[in-house]
Protein backbone atom coordinates (compact mmCIF):
# COMPACT_ATOMS: atom_id res chain seq x y z
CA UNK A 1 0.58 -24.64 0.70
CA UNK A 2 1.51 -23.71 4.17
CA UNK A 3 1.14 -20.08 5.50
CA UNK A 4 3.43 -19.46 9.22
CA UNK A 5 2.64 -17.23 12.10
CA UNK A 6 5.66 -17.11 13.73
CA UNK A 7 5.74 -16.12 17.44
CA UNK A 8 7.24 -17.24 20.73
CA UNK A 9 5.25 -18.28 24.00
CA UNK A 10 5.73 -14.94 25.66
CA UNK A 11 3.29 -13.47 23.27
CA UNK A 12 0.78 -15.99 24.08
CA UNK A 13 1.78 -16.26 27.31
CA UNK A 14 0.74 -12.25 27.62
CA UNK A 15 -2.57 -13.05 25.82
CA UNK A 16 -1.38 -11.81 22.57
CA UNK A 17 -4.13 -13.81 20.10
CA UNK A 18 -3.31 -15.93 17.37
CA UNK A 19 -5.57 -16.36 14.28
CA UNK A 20 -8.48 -19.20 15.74
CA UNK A 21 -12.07 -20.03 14.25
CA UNK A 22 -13.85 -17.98 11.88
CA UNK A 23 -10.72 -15.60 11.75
CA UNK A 24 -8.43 -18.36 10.80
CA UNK A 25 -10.81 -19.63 8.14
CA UNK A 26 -11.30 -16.24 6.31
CA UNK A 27 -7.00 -15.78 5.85
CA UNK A 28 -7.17 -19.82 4.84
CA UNK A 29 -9.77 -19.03 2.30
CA UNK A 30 -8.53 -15.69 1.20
CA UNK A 31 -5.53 -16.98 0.45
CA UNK A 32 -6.29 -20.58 -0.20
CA UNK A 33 -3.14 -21.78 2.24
CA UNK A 34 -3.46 -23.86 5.65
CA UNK A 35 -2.22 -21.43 8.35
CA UNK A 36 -0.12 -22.78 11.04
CA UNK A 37 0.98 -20.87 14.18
CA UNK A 38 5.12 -21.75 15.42
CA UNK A 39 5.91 -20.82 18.40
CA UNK A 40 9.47 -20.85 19.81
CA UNK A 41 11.34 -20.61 23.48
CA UNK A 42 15.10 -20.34 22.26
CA UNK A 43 17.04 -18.99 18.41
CA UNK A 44 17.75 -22.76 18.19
CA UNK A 45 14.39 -23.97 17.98
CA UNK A 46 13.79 -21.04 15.47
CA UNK A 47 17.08 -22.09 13.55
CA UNK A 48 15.97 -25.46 12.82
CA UNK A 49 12.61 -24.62 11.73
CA UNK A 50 13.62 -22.56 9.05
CA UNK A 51 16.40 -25.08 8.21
CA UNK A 52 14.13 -27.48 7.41
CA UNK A 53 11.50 -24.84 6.22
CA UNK A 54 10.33 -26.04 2.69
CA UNK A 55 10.30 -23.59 -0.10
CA UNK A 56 8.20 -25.16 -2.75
CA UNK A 57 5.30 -25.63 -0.10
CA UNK A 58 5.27 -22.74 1.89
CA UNK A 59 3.19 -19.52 0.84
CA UNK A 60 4.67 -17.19 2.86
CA UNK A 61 5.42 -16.08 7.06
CA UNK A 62 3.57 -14.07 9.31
CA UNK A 63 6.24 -12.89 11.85
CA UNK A 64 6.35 -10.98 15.13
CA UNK A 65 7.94 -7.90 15.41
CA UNK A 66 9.54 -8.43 18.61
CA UNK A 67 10.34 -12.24 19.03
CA UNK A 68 11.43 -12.04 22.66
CA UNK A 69 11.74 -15.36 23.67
CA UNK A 70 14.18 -15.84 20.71
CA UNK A 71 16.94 -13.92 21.71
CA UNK A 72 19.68 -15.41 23.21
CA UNK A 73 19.87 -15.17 27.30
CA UNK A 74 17.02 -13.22 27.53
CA UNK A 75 17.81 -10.75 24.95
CA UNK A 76 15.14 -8.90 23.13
CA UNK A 77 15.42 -9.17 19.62
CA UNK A 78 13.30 -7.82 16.75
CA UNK A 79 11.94 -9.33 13.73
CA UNK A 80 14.72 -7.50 11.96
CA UNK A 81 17.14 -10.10 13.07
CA UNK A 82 14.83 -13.12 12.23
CA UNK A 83 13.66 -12.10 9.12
CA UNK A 84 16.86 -11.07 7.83
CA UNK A 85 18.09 -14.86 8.81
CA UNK A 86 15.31 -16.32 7.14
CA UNK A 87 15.47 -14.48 3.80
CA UNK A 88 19.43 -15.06 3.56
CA UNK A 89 18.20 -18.71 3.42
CA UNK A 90 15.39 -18.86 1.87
CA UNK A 91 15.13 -15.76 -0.45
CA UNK A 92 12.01 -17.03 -2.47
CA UNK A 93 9.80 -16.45 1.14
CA UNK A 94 7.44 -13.38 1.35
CA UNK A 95 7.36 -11.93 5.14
CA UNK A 96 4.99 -9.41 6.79
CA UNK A 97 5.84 -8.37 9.79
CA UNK A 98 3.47 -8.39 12.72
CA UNK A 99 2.58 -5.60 15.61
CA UNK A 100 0.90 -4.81 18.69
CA UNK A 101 2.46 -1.46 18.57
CA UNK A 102 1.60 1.74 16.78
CA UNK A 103 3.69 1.90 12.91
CA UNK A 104 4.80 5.10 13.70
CA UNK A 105 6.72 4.23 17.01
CA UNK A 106 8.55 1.43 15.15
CA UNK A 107 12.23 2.53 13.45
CA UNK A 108 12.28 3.04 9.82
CA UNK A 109 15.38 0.62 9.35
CA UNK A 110 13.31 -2.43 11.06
CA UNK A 111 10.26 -2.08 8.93
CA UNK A 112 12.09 -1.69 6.07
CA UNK A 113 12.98 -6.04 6.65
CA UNK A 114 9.55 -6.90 6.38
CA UNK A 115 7.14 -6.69 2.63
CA UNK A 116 4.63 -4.12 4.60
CA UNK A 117 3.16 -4.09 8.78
CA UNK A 118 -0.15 -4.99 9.77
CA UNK A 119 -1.75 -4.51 13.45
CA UNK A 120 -1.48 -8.35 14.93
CA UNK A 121 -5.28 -8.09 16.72
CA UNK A 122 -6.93 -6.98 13.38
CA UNK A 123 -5.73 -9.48 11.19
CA UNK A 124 -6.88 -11.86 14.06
CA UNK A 125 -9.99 -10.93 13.52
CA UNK A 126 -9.13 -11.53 9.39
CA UNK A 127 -10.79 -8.35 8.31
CA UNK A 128 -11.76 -9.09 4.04
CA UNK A 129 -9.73 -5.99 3.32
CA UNK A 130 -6.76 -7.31 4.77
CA UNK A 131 -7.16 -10.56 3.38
CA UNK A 132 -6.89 -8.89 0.36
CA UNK A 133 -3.99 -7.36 0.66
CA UNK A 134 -1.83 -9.98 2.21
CA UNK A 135 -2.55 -11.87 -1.19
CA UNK A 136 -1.41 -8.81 -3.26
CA UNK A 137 1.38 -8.48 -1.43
CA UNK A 138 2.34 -12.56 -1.26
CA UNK A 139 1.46 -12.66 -5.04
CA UNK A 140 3.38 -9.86 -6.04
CA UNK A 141 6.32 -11.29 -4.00
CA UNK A 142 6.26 -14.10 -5.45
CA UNK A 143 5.89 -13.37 -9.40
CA UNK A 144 9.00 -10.85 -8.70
CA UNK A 145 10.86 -13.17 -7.44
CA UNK A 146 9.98 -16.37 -9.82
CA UNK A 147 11.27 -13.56 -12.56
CA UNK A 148 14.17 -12.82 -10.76
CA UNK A 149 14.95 -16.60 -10.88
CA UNK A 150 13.82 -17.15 -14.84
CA UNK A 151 16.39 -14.22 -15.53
CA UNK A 152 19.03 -15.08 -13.46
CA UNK A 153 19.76 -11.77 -11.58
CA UNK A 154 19.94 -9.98 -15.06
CA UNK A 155 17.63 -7.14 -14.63
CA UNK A 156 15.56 -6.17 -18.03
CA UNK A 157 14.01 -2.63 -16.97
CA UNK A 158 11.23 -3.52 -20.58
CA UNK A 159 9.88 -6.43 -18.90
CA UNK A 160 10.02 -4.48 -15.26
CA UNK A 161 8.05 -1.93 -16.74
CA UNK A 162 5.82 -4.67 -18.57
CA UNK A 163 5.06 -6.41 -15.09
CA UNK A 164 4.17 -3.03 -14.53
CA UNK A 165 1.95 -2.09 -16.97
CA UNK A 166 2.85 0.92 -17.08
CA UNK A 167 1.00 3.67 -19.87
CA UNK A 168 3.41 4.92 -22.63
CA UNK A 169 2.84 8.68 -21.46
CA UNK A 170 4.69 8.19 -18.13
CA UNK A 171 7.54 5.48 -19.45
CA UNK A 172 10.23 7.92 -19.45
CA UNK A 173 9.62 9.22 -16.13
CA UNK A 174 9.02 6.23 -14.52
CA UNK A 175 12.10 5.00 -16.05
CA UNK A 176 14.12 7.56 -13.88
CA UNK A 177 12.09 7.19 -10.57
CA UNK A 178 13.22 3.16 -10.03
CA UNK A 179 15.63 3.22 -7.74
CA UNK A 180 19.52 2.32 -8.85
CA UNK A 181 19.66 -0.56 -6.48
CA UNK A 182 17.03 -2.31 -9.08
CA UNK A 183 18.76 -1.46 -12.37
CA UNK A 184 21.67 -3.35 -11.64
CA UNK A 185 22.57 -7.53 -11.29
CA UNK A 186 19.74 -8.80 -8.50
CA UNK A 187 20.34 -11.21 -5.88
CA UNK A 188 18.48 -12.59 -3.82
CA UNK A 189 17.65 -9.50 -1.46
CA UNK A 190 16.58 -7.41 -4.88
CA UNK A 191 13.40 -9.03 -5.13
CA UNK A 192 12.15 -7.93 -1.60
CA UNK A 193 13.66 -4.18 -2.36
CA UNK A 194 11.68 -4.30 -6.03
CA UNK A 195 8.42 -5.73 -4.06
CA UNK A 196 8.75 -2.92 -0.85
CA UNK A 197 9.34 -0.08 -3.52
CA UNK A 198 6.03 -0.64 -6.10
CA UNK A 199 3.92 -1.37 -2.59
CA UNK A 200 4.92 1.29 -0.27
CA UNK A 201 6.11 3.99 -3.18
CA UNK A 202 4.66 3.87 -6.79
CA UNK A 203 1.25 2.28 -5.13
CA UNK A 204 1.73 3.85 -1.82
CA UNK A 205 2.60 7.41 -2.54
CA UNK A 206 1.22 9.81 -4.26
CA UNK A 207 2.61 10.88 -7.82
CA UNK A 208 2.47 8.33 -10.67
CA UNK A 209 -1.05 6.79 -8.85
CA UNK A 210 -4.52 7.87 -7.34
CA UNK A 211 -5.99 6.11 -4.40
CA UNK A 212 -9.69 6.69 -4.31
CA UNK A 213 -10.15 9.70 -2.10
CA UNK A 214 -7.23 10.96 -4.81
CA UNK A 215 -9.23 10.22 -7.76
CA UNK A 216 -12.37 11.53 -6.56
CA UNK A 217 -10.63 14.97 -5.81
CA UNK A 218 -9.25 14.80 -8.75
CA UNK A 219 -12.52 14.61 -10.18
CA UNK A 220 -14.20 17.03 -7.79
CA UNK A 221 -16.08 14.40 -6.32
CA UNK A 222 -16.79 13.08 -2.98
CA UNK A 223 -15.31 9.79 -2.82
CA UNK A 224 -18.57 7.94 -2.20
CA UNK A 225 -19.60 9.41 -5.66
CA UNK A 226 -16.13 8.06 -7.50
CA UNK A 227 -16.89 4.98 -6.44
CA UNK A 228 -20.60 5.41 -7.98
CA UNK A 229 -18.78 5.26 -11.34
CA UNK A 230 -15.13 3.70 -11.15
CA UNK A 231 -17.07 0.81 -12.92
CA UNK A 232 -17.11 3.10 -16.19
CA UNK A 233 -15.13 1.40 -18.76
CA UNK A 234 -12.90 4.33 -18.89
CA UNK A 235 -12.13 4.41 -15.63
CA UNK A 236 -11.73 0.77 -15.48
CA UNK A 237 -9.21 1.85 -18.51
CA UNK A 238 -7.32 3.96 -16.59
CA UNK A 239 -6.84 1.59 -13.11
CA UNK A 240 -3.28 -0.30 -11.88
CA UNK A 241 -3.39 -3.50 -13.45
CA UNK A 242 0.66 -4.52 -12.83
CA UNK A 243 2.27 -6.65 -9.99
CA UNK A 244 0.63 -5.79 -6.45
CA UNK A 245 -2.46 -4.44 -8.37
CA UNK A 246 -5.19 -5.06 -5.47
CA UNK A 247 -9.02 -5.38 -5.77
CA UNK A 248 -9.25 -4.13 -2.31
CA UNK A 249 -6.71 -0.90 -2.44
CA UNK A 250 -7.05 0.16 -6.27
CA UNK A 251 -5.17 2.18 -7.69
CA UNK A 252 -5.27 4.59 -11.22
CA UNK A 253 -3.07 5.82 -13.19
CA UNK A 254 -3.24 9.84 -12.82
CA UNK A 255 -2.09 10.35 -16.55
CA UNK A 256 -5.28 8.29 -17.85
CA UNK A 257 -7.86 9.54 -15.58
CA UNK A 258 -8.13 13.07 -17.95
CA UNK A 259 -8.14 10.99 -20.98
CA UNK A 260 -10.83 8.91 -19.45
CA UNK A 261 -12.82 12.14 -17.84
CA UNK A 262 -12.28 13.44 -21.61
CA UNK A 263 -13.57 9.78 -23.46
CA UNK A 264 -16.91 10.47 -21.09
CA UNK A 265 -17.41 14.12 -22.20
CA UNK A 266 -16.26 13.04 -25.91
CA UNK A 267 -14.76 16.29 -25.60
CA UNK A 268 -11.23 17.97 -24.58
CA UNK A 269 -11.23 19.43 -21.20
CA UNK A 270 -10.05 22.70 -20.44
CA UNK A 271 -7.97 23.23 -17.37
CA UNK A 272 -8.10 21.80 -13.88
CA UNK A 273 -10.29 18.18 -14.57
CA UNK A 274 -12.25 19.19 -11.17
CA UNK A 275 -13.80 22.24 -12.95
CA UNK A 276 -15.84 20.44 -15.56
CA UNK A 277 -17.35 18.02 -13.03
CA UNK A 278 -21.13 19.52 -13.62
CA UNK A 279 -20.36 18.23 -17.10
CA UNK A 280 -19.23 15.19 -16.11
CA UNK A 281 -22.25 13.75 -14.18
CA UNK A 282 -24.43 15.05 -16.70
CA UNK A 283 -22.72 12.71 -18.97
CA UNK A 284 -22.62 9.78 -16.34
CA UNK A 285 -26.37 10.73 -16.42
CA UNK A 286 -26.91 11.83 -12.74
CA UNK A 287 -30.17 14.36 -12.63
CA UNK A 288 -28.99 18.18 -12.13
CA UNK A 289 -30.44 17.99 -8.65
CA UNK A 290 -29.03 15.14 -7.41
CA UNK A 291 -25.19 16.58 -8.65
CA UNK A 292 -24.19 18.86 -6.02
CA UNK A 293 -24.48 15.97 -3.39
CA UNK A 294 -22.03 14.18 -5.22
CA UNK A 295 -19.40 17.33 -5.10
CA UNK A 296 -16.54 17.88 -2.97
CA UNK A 297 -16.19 20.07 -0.73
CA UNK A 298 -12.90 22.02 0.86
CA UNK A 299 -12.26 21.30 4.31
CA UNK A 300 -12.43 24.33 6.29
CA UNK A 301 -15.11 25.68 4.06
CA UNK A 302 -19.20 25.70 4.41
CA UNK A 303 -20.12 26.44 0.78
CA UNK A 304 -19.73 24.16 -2.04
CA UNK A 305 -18.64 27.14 -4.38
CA UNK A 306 -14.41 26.25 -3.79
CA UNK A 307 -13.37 23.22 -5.35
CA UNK A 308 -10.86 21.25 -3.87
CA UNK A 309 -7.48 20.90 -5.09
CA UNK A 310 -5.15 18.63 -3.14
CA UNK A 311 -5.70 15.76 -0.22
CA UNK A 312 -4.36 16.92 3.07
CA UNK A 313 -2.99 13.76 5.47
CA UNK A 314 -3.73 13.79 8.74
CA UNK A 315 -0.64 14.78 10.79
CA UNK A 316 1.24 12.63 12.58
CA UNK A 317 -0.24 13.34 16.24
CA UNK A 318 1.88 16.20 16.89
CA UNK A 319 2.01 18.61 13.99
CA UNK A 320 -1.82 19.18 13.80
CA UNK A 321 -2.48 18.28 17.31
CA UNK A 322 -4.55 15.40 16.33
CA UNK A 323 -7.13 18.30 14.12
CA UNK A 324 -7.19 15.73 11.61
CA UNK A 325 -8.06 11.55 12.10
CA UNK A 326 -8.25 11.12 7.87
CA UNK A 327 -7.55 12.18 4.66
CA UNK A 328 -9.55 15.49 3.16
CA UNK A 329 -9.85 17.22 -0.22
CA UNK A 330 -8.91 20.99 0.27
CA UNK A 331 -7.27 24.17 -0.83
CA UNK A 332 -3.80 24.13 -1.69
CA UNK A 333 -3.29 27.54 0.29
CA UNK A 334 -4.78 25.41 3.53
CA UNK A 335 -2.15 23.05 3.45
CA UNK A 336 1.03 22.88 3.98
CA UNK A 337 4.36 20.49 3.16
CA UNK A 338 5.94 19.85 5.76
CA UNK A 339 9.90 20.44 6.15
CA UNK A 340 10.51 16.35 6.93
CA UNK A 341 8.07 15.81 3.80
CA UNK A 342 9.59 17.99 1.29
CA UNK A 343 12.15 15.92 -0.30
CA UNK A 344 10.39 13.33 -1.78
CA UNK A 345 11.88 10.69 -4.58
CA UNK A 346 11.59 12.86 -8.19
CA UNK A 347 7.90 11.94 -9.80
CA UNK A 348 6.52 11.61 -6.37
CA UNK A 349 4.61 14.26 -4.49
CA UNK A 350 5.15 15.55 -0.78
CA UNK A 351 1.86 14.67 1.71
CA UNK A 352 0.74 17.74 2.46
CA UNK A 353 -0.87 18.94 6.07
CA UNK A 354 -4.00 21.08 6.84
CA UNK A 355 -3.47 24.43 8.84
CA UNK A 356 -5.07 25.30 11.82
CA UNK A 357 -6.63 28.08 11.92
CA UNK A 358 -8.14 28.15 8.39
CA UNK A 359 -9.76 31.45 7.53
CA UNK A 360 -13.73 30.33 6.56
């Protein structure tokens, strides 16, 4: 099958790189597709390509974010516009949008066309990771939408949550969190709206799911030490299996992780899961003197004595001045949610922001 990177010569004429040599081998092989780079001058030479773009052999499209060359006399046009054009004709076509610019600085509305964003020079250079999750996210796209097809726009929230395999303990309120737009008749712009909402919210935000530096707090671990064990069969046991599930950004379910912690100690655990961590690497076998390496430590904090309790983000360049470049486990009274956060969908958690000024 075919894989597109669409741009126009202005890109390229600005030095802009396209995918060449080892780079365009390692998406090729990642995602076993031939990758071909379009490039247009005028909307009609765009229009007939996807005219005549064939469904049945085309994995998905790689598209600029601004296609400037596109747009009629000289107008700039985004990749809003394109993709929009492309998936009103051919729906059954997964496309990631493509950037030189900074996520943040782009509008809400004009991601929101494209599956998910990626930097355009770093999947030049085909980093693994990324490989990775271009196939999640083409896969994913793709068995959504073959359902979608197979069903023909009925929408069976069962089999949703099958494809979803979601745990029993969290049916009900997982049931609620899908948004209305997906309980209802799909057409053919549902399956993109399903796809964007497990990628960028269940999988994307915490809630329902850890991430690793999640699950490791969770734990009271460092996340170097998490990933020590996530082998375990429990843990295994408790990990995201459904559509989108990605080797390369795993995910675990949080309302497994105590059974699992619990299935280690063979015993029920008291309180915060964090608190019987001692416990827990004696049971994954770790020497007593090699265990408090493998604890996490508060941010803001020398001593290991304060176990952390939440994952602070860092904040968007202005509300922290820049304090933080990552993710952190710390206190909850060191963080903050902040007023623009605060209203997230219901089962979903607000990101919350490190002080400044932390008293040590």
């Amino acid at each position: 099958m075919n894989l597109y990177w669409i741009d126009d010569e202005y890109e390229i004429a600005a030095k802009r790189r396209v995918p060449t040599g080892a780079g365009k081998r390692e998406i090729e092989s990642g995602l076993k597709a031939d990758l071909k780079v379009q490039l247009f001058k005028n909307s009609s030479e765009y229009g007939a390509f996807i005219a005549e773009l064939p469904v049945s052999s085309t994995y998905g499209v790689l598209m600029d974010y601004q296609l400037t060359n596109v747009g009629e006399k000289n107008k700039v046009e985004y990749g809003t516009t394109w993709a929009a054009q492309l998936r009103a004709q051919k729906p059954s076509i997964p496309i990631i949008g493509l950037s030189s610019e900074d996520g943040k600085k782009i509008p809400k509305f004009r991601m929101e066309n494209f599956l998910a964003f990626y930097k355009r020079n770093e999947l030049v250079g085909a980093k693994p990771h990324l490989v990775g999750e271009l196939f999640s996210l083409f896969e994913g796209y793709r068995s959504l939408c073959a359902k979608w097809k197979s069903q023909k726009g009925a929408f069976d929230l069962n089999h949703f949550m099958k494809q979803l395999h979601a745990p029993d303990p969290i049916t009900d309120l997982l049931r609620v969190t899908i948004p209305e737009e997906l309980r209802s008749l799909w057409d053919e712009e549902t399956p993109h709206a399903a796809s964007r909402w497990v990628w960028h919210q269940l999988l994307g935000v915490a809630g329902y799911v850890f991430d690793e530096i999640e699950a490791a707090t969770y734990l009271g671990l460092t996340e170097s030490a998490f990933l020590e064990f996530k082998k375990n069969k429990y843990f295994q046991a408790a990990q995201y299996i459904g559509v989108f599930a990605c080797d390369v950004r795993p995910r675990w379910w949080i309302c497994k992780m105590r059974s699992a912690v619990e299935a280690i100690l063979d015993d029920e655990v008291m309180g915060p899961v964090s608190h019987s961590r001692d416990e827990l690497l004696g049971a994954l076998e770790v020497p007593k003197k090699a265990r408090e390496h493998k604890f996490a430590r508060a941010y803001g904090h020398k001593g290991r004595g304060l176990i952390p309790e939440c994952v602070v983000f860092p904040d968007q360049d202005s509300k922290n001045q820049g304090y933080l470049d990552k993710r952190v486990p710390a206190l909850l009274r060191d963080s903050v949610v902040d007023e623009s956060d605060a209203n997230p969908p219901f089962g979903f958690q607000s990101p919350r922001h490190f002080k400044l000024n932390t008293e040590k």
